[in-house]
Protein backbone atom coordinates (compact mmCIF):
# COMPACT_ATOMS: atom_id res chain seq x y z
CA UNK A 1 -108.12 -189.33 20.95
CA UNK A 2 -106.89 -186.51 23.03
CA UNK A 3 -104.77 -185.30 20.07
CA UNK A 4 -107.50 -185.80 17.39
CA UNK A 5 -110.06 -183.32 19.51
CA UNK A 6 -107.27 -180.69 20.00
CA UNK A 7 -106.75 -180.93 15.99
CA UNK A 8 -110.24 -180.41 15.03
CA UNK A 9 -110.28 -177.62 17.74
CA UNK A 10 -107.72 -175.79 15.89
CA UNK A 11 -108.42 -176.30 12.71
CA UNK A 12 -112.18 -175.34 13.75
CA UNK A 13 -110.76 -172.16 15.25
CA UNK A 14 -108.57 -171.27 12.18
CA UNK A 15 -111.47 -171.56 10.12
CA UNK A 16 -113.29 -169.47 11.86
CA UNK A 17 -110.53 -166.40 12.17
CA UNK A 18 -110.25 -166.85 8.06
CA UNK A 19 -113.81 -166.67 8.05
CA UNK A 20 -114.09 -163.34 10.29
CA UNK A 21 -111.21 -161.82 7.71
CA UNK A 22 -113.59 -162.34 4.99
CA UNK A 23 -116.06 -160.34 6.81
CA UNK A 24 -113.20 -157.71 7.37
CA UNK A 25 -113.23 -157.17 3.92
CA UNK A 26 -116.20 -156.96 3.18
CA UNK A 27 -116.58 -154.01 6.05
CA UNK A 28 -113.38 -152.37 4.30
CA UNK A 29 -115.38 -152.10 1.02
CA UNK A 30 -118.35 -150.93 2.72
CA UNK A 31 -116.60 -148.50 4.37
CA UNK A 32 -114.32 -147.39 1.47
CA UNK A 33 -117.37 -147.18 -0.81
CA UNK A 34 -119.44 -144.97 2.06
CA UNK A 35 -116.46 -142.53 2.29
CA UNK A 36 -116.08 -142.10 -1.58
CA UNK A 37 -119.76 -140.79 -2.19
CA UNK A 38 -119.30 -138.50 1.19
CA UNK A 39 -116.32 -137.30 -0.27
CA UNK A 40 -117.24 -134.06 -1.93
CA UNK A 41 -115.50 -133.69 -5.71
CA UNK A 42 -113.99 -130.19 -6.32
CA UNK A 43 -116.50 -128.71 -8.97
CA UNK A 44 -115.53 -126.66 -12.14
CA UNK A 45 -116.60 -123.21 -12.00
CA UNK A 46 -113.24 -121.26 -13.23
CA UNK A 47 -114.64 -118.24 -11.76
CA UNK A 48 -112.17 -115.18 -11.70
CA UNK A 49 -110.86 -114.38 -8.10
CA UNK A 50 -108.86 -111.62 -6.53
CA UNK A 51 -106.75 -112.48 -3.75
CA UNK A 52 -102.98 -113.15 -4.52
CA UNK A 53 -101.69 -116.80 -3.76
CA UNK A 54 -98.20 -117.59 -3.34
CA UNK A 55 -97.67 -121.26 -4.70
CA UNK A 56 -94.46 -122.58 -2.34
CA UNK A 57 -92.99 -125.86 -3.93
CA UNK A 58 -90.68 -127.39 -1.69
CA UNK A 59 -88.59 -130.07 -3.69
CA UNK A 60 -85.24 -131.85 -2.82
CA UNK A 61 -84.08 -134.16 -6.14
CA UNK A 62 -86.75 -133.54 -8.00
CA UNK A 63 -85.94 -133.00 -11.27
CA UNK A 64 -87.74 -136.29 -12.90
CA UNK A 65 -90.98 -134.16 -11.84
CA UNK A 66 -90.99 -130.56 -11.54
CA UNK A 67 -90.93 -129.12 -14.91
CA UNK A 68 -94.60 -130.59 -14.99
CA UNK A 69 -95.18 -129.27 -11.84
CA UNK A 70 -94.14 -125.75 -12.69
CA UNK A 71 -95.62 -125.82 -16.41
CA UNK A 72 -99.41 -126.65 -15.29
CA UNK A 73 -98.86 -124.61 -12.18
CA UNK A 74 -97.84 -121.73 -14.51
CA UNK A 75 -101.11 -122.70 -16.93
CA UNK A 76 -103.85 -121.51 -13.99
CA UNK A 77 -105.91 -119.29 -14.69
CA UNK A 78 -108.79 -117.29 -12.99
CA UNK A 79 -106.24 -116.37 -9.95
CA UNK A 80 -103.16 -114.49 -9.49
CA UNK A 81 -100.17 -116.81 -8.41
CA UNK A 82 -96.90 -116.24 -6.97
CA UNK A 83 -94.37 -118.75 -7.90
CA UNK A 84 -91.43 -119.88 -5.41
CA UNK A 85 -89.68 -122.96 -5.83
CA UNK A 86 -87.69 -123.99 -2.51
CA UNK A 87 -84.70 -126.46 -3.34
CA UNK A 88 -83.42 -128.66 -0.27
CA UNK A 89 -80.35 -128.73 -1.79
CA UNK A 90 -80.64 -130.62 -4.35
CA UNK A 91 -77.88 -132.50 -6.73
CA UNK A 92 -79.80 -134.45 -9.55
CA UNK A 93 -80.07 -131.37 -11.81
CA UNK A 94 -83.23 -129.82 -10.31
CA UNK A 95 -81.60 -126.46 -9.63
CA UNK A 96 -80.61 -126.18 -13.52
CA UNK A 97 -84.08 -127.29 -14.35
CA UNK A 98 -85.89 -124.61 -12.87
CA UNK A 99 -83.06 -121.81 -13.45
CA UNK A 100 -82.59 -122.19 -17.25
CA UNK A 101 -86.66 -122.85 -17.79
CA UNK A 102 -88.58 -120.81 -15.29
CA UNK A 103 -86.79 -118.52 -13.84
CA UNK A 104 -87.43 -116.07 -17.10
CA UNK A 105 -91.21 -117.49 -16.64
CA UNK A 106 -91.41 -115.93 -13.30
CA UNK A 107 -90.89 -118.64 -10.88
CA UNK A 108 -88.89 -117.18 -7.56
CA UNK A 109 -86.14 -119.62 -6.94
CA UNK A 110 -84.32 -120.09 -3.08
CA UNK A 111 -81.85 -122.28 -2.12
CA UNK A 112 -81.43 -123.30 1.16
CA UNK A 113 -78.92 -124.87 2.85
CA UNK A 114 -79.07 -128.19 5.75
CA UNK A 115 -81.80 -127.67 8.57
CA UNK A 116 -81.36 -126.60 11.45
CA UNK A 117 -81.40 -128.98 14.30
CA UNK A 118 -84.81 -130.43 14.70
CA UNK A 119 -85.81 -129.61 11.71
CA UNK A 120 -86.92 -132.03 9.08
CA UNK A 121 -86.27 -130.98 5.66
CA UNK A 122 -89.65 -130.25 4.11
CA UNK A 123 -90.82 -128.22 6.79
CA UNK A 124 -87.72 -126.19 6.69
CA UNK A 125 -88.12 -125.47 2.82
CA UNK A 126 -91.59 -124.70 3.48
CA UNK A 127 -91.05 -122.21 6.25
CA UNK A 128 -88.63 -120.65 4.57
CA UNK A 129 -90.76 -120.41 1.53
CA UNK A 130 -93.10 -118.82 3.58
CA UNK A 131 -90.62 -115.85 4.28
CA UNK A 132 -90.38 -114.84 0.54
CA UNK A 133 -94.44 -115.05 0.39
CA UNK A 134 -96.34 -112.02 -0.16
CA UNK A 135 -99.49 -113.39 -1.14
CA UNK A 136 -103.18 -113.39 1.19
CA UNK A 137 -103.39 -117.31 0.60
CA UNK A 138 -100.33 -119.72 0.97
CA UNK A 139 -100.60 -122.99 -1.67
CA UNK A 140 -97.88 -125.66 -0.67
CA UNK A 141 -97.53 -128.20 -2.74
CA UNK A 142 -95.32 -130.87 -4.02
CA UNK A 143 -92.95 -130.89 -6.38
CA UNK A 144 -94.49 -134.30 -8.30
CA UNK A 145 -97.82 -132.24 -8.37
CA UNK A 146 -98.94 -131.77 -11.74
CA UNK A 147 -102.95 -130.20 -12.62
CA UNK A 148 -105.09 -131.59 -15.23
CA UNK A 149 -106.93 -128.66 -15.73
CA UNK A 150 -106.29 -124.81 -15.51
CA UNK A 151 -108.92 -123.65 -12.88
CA UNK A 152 -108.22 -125.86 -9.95
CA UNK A 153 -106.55 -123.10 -7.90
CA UNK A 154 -109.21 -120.57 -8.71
CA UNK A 155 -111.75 -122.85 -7.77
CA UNK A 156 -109.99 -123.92 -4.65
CA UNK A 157 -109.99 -120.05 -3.78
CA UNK A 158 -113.70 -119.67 -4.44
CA UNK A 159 -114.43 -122.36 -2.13
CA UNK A 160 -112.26 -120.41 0.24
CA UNK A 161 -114.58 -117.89 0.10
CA UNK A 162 -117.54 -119.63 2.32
CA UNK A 163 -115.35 -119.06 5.36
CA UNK A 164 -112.82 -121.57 5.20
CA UNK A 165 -109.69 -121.43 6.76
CA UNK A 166 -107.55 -124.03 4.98
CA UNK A 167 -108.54 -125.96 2.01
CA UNK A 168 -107.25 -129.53 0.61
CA UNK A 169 -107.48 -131.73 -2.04
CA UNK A 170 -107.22 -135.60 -2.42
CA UNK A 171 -105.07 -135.95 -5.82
CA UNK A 172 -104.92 -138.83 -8.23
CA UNK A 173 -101.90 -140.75 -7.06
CA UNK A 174 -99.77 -142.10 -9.79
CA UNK A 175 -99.69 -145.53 -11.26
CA UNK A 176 -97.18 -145.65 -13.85
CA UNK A 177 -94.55 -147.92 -11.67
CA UNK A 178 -95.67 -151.79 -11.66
CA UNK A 179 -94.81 -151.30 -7.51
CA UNK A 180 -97.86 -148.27 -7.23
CA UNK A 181 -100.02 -150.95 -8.99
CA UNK A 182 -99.07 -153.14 -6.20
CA UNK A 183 -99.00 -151.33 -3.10
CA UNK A 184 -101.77 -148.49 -3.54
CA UNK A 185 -104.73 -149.97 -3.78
CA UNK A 186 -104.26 -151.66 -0.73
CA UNK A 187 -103.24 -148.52 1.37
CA UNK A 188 -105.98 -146.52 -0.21
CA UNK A 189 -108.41 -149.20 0.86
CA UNK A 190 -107.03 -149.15 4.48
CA UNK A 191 -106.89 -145.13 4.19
CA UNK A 192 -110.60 -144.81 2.81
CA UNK A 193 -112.13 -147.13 5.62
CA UNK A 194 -110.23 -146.55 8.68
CA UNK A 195 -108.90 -143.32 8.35
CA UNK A 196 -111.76 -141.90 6.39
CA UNK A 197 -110.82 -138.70 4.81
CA UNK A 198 -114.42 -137.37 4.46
CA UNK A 199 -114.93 -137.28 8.71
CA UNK A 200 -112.03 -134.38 8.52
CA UNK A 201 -114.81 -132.39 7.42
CA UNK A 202 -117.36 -133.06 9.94
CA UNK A 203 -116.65 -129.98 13.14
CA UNK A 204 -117.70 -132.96 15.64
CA UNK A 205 -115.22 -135.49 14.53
CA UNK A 206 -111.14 -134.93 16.14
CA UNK A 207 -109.63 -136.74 12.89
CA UNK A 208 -108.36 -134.01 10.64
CA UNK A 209 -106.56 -134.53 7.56
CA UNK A 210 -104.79 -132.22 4.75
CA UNK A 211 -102.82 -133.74 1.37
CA UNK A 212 -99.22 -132.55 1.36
CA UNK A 213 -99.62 -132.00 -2.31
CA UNK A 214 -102.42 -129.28 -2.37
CA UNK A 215 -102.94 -127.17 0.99
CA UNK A 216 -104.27 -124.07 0.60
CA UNK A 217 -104.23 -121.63 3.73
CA UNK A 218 -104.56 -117.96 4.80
CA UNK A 219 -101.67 -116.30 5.52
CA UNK A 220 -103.61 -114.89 8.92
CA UNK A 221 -104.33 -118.24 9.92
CA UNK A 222 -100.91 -120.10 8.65
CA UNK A 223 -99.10 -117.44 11.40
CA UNK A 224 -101.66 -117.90 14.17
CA UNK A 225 -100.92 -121.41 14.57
CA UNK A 226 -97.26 -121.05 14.32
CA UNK A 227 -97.18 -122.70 10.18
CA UNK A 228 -94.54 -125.16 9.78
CA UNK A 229 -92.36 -124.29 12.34
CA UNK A 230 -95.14 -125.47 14.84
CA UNK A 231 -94.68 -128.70 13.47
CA UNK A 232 -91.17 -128.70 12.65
CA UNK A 233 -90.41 -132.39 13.66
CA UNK A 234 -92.56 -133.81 12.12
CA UNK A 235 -93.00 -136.49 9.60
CA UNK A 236 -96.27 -136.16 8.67
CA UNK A 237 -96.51 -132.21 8.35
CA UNK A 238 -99.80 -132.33 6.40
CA UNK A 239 -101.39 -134.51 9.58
CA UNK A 240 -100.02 -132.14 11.82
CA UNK A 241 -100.83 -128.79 10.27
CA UNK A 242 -104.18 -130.52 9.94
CA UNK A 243 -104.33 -131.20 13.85
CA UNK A 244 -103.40 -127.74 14.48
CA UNK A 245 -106.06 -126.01 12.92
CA UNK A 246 -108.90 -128.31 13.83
CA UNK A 247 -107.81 -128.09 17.38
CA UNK A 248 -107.91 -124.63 17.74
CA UNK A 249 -111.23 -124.64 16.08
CA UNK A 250 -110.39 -123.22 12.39
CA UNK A 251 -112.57 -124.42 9.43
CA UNK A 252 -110.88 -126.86 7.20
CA UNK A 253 -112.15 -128.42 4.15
CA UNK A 254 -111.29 -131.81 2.22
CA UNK A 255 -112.79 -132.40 -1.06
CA UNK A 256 -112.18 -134.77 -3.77
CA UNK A 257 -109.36 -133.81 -6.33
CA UNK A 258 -108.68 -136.65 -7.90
CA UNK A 259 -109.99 -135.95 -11.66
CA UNK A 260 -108.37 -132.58 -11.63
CA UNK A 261 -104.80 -133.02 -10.30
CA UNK A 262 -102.08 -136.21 -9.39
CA UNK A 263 -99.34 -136.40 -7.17
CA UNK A 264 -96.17 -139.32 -6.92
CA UNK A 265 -96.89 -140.92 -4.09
CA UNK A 266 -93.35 -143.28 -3.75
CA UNK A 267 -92.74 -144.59 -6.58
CA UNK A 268 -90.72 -148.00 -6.36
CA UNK A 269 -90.91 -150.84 -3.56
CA UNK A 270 -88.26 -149.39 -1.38
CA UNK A 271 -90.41 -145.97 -1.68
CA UNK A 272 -93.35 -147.36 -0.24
CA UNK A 273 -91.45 -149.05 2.11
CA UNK A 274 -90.24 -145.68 3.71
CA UNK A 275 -93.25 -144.19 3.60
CA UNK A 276 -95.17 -147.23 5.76
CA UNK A 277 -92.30 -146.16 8.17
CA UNK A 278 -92.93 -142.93 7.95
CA UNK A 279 -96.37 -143.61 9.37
CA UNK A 280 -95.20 -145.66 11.50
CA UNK A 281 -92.88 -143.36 12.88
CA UNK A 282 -95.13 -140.56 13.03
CA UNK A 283 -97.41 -142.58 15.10
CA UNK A 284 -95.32 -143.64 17.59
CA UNK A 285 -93.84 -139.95 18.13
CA UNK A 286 -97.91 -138.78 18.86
CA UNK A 287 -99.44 -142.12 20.76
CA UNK A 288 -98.41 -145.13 22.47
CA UNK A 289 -95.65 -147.20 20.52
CA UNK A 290 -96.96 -150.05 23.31
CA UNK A 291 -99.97 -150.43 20.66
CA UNK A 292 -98.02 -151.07 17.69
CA UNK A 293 -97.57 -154.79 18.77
CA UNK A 294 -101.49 -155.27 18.43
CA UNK A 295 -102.09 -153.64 15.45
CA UNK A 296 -99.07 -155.40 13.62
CA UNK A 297 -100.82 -158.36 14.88
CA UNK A 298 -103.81 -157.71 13.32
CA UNK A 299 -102.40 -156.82 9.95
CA UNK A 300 -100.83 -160.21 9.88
CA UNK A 301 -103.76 -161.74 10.65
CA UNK A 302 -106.09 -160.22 8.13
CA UNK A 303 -103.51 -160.26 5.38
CA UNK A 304 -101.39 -163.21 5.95
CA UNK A 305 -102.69 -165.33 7.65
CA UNK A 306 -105.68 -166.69 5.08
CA UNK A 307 -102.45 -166.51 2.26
CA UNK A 308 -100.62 -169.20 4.75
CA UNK A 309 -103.51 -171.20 5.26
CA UNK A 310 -104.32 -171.69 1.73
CA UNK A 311 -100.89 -172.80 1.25
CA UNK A 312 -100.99 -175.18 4.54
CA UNK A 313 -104.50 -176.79 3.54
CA UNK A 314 -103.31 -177.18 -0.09
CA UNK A 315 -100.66 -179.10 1.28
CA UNK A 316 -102.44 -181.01 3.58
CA UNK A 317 -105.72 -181.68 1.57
CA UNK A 318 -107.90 -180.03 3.96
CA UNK A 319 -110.25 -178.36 1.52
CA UNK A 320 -112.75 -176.88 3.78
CA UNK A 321 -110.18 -174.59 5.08
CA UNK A 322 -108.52 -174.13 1.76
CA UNK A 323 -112.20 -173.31 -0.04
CA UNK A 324 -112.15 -170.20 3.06
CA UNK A 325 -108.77 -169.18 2.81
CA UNK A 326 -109.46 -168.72 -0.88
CA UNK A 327 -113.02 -166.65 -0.73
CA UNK A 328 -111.00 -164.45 1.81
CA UNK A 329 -108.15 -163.89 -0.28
CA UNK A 330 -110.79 -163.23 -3.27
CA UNK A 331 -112.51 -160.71 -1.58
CA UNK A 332 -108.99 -159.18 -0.65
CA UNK A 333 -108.19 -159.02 -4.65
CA UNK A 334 -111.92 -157.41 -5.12
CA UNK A 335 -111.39 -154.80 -2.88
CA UNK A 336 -108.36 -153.84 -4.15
CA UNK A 337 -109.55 -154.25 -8.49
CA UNK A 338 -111.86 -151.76 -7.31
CA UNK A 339 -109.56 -149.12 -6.17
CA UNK A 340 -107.45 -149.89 -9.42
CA UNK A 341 -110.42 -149.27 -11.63
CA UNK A 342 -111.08 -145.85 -9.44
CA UNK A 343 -107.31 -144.82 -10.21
CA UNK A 344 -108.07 -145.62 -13.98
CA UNK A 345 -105.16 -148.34 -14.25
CA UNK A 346 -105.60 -150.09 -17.56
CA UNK A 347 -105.61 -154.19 -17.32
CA UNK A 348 -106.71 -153.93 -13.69
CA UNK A 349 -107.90 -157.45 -13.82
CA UNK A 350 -104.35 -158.54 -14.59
CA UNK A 351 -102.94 -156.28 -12.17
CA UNK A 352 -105.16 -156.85 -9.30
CA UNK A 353 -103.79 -160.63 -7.64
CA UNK A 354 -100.58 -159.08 -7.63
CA UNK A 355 -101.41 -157.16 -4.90
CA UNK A 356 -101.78 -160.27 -2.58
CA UNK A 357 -98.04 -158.83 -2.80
CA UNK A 358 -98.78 -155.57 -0.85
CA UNK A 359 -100.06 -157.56 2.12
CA UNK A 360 -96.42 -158.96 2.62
CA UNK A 361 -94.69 -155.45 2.42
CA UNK A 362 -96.99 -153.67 4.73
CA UNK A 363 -96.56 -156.25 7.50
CA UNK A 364 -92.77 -156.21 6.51
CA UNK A 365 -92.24 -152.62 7.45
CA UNK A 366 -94.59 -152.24 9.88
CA UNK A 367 -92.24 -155.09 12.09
CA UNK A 368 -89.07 -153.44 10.74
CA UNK A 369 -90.24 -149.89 12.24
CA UNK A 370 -91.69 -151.02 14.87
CA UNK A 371 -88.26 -153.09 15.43
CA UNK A 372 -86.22 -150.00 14.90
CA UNK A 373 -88.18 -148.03 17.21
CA UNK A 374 -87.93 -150.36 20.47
CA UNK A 375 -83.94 -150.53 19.82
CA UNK A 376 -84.06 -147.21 19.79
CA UNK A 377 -83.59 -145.33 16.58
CA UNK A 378 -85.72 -145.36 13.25
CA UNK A 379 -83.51 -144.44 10.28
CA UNK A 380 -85.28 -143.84 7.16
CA UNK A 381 -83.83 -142.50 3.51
CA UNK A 382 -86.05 -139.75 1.77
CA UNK A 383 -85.38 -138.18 -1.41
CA UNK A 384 -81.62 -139.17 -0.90
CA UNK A 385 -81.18 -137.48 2.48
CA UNK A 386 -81.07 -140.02 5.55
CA UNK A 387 -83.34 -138.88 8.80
CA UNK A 388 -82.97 -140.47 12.18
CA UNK A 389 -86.10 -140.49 14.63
């Protein structure tokens, strides 16, 4: 008898954690939903401007994306642009690339050699860019960035103009690889309600964020706060250049890019695996690793555990439980058909309950960081070069 009370009590328990993860979800598509129609969209003007901006396009092995990147970079129009292509010495043809079709275009090219010692290699390309710049605005961005239109930049600038400081855009991430179908709708879900990108623009709020691929900032400013070699350890240089600024009170501005320039964001499954690590890693160099532990816990619970227990009450022909596990799991798949129908995947209703897959992966390499990190050492492989943290 004993036994039989201490089963219902469990299973009466379980039920109600799957039941709270359906409510989870529901909050994340609230929230993601909220911060989309805060999220200011970059508006077409293509108003002439004045200022000089030196574009500096860091890019180690990048030769699968840059001759887009340089071509619509090259197309802008309404602003005068500076070219300089930084290559982290790279071996995949990239340095022919650029040489034989841009060089006579007017793209500056520099080569650099290994960084220095503390140094991460995108930081060091980018201050080293930097040194060749001559221009009153600096535009970093990356080498997979490619524009969809020709006034972006320009009307980045003009938007400058109302007394910002540093300027960013969210891009249209690519979707082309069946493992971005996968992966990024979850992560843009967790990004859009937890880390909301639109409170980065709100002067009361300490979260600041920038997009690696599009940061534009004036040269003034960009030496005031040290530019990359403030931040030159770290992962997450966009976050932390983002940090910098807001901290010391400088006007930033996030807007909505996404229907007027894309970005890679990994690319393949062992891609997106570094880069959860790479936020992970980040993270625990800036805050308490001690909290990991909790918030890995979490993740498994909201998206594993109602996965498991649809399997366990199948099994077991406990169909209240099952009928929950399932409307969580559904609501899961919702969340995430939405974000594929916002990054304009075709078939998204196919697509979407493959991403039940993503759940696995991001609790995979959130442990394995986390792992890495309390033996001691995080070693991750990006862009063929290996970094230990």
């Amino acid at each position: 008898m004993i036994l039989d009370h201490l089963w219902t009590a469990a299973l009466f328990s379980l039920a109600a954690i799957i039941f709270l993860t359906q409510l989870a979800w529901i909050w994340i598509v609230h929230k993601r939903t909220a911060t989309l129609h805060k999220l200011e969209k970059l508006e077409r003007t293509c108003r002439e401007t004045s200022p000089l901006v030196s574009a500096i396009i860091p890019g180690r092995n990048v030769a699968k994306w840059v001759e887009r990147c340089l071509s619509t970079l090259l197309a802008q129009r309404g602003v005068r642009v500076e070219v300089i292509f930084v290559d982290d010495e790279s071996d995949d043809g990239t340095a022919e690339l650029v040489l034989e079709r841009f060089l006579k275009r007017g793209v500056r090219y520099v080569r650099i050699g290994t960084p220095p010692p503390g140094w991460l290699g995108k930081n060091w390309a980018c201050w080293r860019g930097f040194q060749h710049a001559s221009g009153e605005w600096l535009l970093f961005l990356d080498a997979d960035t490619m524009f969809f239109d020709e006034c972006v930049i320009a009307d980045a600038l003009g938007r400058c103009g109302e007394g910002l400081d540093a300027f960013s855009l969210t891009p249209r991430l690519d979707t082309g690889a069946l493992s971005s179908k996968i992966m990024l709708p979850l992560l843009q879900n967790i990004l859009l309600s937890l880390f909301s990108p639109a409170r980065s623009n709100d002067p009361q709020s300490p979260q600041a964020i920038l997009f690696g691929a599009f940061i534009l900032i004036h040269r003034k400013v960009y030496l005031e706060i040290g530019g990359h070699q403030a931040v030159h350890g770290r992962i997450l240089e966009d976050r932390a250049l983002a940090s910098l600024l807001k901290g010391r009170g400088y006007r930033i501005r996030l807007l909505d890019g996404s229907e007027r320039f894309g970005a890679e964001y990994a690319g393949s499954l062992a891609g997106y695996m570094a880069a959860i690590k790479r936020i992970v890693a980040d993270y625990s160099l800036t805050h308490s690793l001690a909290k990991m532990k909790y918030y890995i816990m979490g993740a498994a619970v909201l998206f594993l555990l109602p996965q498991a227990a649809l399997v366990a009450a199948s099994l077991y022909g406990i169909a209240p439980l099952a009928v929950l596990a399932a409307a969580s799991m559904i609501v899961n798949v919702a969340a995430n058909y939405l974000e594929l129908r916002r990054m304009r995947v075709k078939y998204a209703p196919l697509y979407a309950p493959l991403t039940v897959f993503a759940n696995w992966v991001l609790v995979t390499a959130l442990i394995e960081a986390y792992l890495s990190f309390r033996s001691g050492r995080l070693g991750l492989t990006w862009r063929g070069r290996r970094i230990e943290i």
